[in-house]
N, C-alpha and C. Protein backbone atom coordinates (compact mmCIF):
# COMPACT_ATOMS: atom_id res chain seq x y z
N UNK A 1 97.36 30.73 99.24
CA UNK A 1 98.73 31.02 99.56
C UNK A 1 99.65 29.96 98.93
N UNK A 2 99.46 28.68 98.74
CA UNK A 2 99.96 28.13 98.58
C UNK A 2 100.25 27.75 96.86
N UNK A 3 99.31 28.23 95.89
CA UNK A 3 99.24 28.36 94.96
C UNK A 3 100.46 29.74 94.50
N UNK A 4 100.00 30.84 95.36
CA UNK A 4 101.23 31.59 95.17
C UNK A 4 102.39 31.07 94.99
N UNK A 5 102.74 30.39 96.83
CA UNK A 5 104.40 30.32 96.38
C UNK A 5 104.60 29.35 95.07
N UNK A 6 103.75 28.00 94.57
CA UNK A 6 103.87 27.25 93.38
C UNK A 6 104.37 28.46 92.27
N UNK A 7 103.48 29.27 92.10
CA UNK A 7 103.45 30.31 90.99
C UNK A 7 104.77 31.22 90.64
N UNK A 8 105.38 31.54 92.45
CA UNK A 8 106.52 32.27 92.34
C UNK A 8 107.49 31.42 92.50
N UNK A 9 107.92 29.69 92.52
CA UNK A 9 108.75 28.80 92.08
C UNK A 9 108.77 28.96 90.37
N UNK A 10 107.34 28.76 90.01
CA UNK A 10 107.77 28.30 88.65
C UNK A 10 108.22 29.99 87.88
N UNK A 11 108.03 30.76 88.48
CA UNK A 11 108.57 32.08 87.59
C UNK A 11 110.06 32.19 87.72
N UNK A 12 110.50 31.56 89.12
CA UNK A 12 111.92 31.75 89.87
C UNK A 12 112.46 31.02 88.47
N UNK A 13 112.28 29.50 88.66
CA UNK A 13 112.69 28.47 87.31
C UNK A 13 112.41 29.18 85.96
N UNK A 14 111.57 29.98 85.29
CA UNK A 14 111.76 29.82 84.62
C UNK A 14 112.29 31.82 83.91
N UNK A 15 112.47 32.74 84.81
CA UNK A 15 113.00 33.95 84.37
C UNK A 15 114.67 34.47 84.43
N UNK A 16 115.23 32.66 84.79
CA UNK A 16 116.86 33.46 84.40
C UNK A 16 117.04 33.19 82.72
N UNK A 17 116.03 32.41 81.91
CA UNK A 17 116.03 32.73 80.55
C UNK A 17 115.60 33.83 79.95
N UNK A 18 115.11 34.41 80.61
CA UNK A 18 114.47 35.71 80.47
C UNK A 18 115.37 37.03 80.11
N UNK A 19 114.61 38.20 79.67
CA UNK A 19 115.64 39.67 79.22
C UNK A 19 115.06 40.00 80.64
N UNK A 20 116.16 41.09 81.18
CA UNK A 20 115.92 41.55 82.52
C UNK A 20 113.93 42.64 81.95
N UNK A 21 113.68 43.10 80.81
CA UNK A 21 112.79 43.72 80.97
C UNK A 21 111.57 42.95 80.93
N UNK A 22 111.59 41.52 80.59
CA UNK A 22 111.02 40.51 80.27
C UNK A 22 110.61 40.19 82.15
N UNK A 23 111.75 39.93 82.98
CA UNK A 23 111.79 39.53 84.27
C UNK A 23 111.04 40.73 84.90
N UNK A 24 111.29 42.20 84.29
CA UNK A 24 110.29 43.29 85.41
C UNK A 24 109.14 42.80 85.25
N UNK A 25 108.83 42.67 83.36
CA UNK A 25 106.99 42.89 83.51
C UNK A 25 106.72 41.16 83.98
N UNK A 26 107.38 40.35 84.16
CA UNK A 26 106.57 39.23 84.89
C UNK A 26 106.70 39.35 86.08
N UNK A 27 107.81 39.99 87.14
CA UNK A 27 107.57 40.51 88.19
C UNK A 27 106.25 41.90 88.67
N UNK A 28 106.41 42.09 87.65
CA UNK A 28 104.93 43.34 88.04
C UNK A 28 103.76 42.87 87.64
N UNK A 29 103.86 41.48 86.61
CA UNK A 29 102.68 41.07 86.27
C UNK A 29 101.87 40.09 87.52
N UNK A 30 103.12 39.23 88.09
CA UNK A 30 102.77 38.48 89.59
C UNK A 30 102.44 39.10 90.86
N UNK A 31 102.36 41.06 90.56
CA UNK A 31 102.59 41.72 91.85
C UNK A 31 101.01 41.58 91.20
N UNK A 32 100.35 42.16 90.07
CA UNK A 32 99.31 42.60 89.77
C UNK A 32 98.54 41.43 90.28
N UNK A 33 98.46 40.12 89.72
CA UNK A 33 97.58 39.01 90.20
C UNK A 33 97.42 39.13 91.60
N UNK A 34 98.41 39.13 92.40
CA UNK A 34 98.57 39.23 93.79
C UNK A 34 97.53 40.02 94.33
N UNK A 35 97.75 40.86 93.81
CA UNK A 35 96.82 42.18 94.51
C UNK A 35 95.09 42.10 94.27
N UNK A 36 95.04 41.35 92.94
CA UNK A 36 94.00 41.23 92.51
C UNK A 36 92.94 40.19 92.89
N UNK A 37 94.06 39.45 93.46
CA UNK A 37 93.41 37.99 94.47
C UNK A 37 93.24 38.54 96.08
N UNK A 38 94.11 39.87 95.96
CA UNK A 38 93.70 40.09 97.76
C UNK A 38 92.23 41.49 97.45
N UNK A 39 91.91 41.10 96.22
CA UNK A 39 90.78 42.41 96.16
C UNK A 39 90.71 43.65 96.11
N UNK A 40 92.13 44.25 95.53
CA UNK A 40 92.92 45.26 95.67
C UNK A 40 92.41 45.38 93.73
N UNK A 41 91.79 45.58 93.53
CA UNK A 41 91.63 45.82 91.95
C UNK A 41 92.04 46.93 90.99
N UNK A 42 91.43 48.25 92.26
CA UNK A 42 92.26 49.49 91.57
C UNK A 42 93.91 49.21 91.31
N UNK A 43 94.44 48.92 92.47
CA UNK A 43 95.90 48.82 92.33
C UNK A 43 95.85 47.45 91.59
N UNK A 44 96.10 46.49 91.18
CA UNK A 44 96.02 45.55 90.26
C UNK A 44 96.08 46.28 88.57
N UNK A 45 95.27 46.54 88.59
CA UNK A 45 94.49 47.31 87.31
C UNK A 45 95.52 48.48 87.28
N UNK A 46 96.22 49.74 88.06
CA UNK A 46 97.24 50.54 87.82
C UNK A 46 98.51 49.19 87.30
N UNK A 47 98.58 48.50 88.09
CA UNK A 47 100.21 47.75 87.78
C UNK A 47 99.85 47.18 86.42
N UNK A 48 98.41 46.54 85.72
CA UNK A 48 98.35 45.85 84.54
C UNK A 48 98.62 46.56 83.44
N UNK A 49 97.85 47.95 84.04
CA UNK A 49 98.50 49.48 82.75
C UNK A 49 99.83 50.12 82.86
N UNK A 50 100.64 49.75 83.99
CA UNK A 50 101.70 49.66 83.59
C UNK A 50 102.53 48.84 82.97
N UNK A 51 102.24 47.72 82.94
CA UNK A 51 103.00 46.94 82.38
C UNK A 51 102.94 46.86 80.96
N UNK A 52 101.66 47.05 80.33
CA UNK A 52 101.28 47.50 79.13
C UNK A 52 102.25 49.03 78.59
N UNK A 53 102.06 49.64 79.46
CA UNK A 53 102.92 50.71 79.20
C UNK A 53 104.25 50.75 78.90
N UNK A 54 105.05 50.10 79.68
CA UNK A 54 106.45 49.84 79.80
C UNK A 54 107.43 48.31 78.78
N UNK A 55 106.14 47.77 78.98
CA UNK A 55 106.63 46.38 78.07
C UNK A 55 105.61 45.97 77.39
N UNK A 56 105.25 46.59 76.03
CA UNK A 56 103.87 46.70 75.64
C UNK A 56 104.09 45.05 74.64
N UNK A 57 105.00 44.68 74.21
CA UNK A 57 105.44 43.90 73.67
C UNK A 57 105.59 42.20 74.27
N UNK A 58 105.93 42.45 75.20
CA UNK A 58 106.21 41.16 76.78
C UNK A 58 105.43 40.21 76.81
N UNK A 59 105.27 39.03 76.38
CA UNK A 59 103.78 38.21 77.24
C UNK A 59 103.58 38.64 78.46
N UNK A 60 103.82 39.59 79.05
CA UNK A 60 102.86 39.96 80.32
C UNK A 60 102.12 40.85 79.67
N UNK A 61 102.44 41.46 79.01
CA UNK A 61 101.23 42.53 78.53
C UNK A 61 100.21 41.74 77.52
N UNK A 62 100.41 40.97 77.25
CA UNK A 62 99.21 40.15 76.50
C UNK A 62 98.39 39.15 78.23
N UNK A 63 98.78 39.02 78.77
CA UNK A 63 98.18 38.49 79.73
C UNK A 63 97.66 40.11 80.34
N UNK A 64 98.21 41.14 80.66
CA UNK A 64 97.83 42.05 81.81
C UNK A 64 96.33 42.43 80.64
N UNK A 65 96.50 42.57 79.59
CA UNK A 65 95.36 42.76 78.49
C UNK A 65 94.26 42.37 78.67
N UNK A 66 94.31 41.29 78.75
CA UNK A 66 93.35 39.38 79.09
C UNK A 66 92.76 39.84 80.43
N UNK A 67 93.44 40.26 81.45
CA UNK A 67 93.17 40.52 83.25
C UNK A 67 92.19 41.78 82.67
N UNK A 68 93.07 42.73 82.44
CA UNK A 68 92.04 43.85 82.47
C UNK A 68 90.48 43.72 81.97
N UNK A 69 90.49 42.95 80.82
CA UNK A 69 88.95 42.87 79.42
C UNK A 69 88.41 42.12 81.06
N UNK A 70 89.12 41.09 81.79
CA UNK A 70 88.05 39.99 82.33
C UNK A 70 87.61 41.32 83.63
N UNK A 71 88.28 41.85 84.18
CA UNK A 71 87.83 42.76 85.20
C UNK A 71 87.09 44.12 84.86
N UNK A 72 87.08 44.08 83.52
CA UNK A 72 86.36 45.34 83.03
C UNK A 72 84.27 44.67 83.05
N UNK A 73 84.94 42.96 82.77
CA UNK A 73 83.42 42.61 82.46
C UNK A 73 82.97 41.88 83.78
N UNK A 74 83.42 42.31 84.42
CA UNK A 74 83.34 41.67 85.92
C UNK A 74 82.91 42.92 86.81
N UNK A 75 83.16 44.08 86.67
CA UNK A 75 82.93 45.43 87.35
C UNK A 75 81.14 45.35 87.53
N UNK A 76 81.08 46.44 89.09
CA UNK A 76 79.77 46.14 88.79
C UNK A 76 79.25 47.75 88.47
């Protein structure tokens, strides 16, 4: 928990430099981790393909990319 709120300080600091579509997919990219740390994987894994979808371009979609390959090789 406490790593969270660290995580959602440093996004707070650092997404008013941000393009508002830049701020969704790191907001949907922090919902995805979230979910993925509470073991919620299907839903994790829907929000990472969305974000790919919507902001295919974004460093979140190069990270949601990275999440997915590691949970694809992590599946049992």
């Amino acid at each position: 928990m406490k790593s969270m709120l660290i995580t959602m300080l440093v996004l707070a600091a650092l997404l008013p430099g941000c393009s508002s579509a830049e701020k969704q997919a790191a907001e949907l990219l922090e919902t995805a981790r979230f979910e993925e740390k509470q073991s919620n994987i299907e839903h994790a894994t829907k929000l990472y393909k969305e974000i790919l979808q919507k902001y295919p371009s974004s460093p979140a979609a190069q990270e949601a990319t990275a999440r997915m390959a590691d949970l694809a090789r992590t599946k049992p």
